[in-house]
C-alpha atoms as a PDB file:
ATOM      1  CA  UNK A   1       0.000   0.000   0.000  1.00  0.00           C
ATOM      2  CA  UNK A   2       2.727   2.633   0.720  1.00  0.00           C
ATOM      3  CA  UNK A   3       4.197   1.616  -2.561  1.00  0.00           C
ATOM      4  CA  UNK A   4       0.761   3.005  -4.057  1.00  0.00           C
ATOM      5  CA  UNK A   5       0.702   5.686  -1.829  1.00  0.00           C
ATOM      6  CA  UNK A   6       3.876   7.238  -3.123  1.00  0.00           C
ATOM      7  CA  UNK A   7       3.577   6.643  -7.227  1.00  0.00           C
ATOM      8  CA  UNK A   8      -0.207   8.562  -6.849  1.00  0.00           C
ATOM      9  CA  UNK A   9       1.638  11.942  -5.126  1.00  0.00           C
ATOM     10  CA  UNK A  10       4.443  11.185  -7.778  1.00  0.00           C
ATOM     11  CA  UNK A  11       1.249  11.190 -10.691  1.00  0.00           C
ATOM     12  CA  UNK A  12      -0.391  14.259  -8.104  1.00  0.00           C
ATOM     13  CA  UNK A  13      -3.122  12.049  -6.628  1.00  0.00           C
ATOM     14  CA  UNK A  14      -3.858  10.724  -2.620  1.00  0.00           C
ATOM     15  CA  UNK A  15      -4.839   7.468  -2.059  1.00  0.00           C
ATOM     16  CA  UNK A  16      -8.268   7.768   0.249  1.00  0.00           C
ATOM     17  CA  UNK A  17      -9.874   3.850   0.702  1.00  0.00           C
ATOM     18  CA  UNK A  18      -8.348   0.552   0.124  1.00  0.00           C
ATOM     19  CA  UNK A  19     -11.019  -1.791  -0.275  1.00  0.00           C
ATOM     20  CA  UNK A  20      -9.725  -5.409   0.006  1.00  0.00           C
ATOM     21  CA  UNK A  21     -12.520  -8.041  -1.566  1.00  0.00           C
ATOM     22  CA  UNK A  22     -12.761 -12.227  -3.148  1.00  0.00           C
ATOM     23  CA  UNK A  23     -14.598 -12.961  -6.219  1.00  0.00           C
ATOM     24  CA  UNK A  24     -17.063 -15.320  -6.130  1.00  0.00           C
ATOM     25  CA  UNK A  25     -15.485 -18.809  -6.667  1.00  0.00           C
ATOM     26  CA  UNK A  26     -11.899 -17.406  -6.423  1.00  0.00           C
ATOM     27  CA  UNK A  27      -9.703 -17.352  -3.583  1.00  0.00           C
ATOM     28  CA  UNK A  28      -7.507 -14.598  -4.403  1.00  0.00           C
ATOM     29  CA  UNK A  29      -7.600 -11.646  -2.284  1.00  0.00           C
ATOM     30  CA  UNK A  30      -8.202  -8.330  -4.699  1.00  0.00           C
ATOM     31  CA  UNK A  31      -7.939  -4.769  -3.957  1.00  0.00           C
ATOM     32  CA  UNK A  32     -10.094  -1.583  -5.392  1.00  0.00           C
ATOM     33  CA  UNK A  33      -8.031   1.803  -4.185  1.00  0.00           C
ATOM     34  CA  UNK A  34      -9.587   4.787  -4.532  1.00  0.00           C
ATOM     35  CA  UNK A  35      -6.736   7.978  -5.554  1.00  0.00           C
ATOM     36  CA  UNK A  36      -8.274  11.248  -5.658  1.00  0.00           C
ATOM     37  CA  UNK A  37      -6.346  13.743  -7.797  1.00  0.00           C
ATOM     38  CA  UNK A  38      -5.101  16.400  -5.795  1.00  0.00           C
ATOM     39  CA  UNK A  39      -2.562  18.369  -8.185  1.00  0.00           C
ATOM     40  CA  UNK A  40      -2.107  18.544 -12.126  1.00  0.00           C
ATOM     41  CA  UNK A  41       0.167  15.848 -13.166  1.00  0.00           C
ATOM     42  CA  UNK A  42       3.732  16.701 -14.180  1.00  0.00           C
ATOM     43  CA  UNK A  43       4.563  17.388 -17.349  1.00  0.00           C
ATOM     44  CA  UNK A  44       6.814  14.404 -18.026  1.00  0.00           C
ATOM     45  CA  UNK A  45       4.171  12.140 -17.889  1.00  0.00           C
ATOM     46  CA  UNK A  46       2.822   9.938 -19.834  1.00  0.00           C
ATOM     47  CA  UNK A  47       6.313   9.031 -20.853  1.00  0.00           C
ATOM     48  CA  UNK A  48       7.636   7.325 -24.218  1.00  0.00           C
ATOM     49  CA  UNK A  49       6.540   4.090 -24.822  1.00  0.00           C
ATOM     50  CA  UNK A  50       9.099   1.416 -23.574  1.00  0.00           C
ATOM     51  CA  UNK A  51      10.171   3.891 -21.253  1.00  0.00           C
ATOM     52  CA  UNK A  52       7.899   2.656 -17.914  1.00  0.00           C
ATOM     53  CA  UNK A  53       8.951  -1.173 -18.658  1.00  0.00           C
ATOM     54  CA  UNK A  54      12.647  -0.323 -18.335  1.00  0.00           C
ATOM     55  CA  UNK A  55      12.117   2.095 -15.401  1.00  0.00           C
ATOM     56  CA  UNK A  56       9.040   1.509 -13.634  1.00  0.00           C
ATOM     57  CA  UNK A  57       7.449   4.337 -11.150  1.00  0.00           C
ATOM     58  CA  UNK A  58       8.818   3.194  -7.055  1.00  0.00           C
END
């Protein structure tokens, strides 16, 4: 969650509600996390394509 917490105030969002939740007839935990934007985005975002796989938001 912190992880989460610090790439949305990177993108100029908050995170306010984790929601943790199983679909029916599967096991695996999911999670729905509501960001609310907060400040304009910077400007070097969205960046090239190819760019996020080799250097991912942390």
């Amino acid at each position: 969650m912190a992880r989460i917490g610090k790439v949305a105030a990177l993108l100029g969002g908050a995170v306010v509600k984790e929601k943790i939740y199983h679909l029916e007839d599967d096991a695996r935990e999911r999670k729905l996390v509501l960001i609310k934007k907060m400040a304009p985005t910077p400007e070097k975002y969205p960046r090239r394509t190819g760019v996020p796989e080799k250097n991912p938001l942390k």
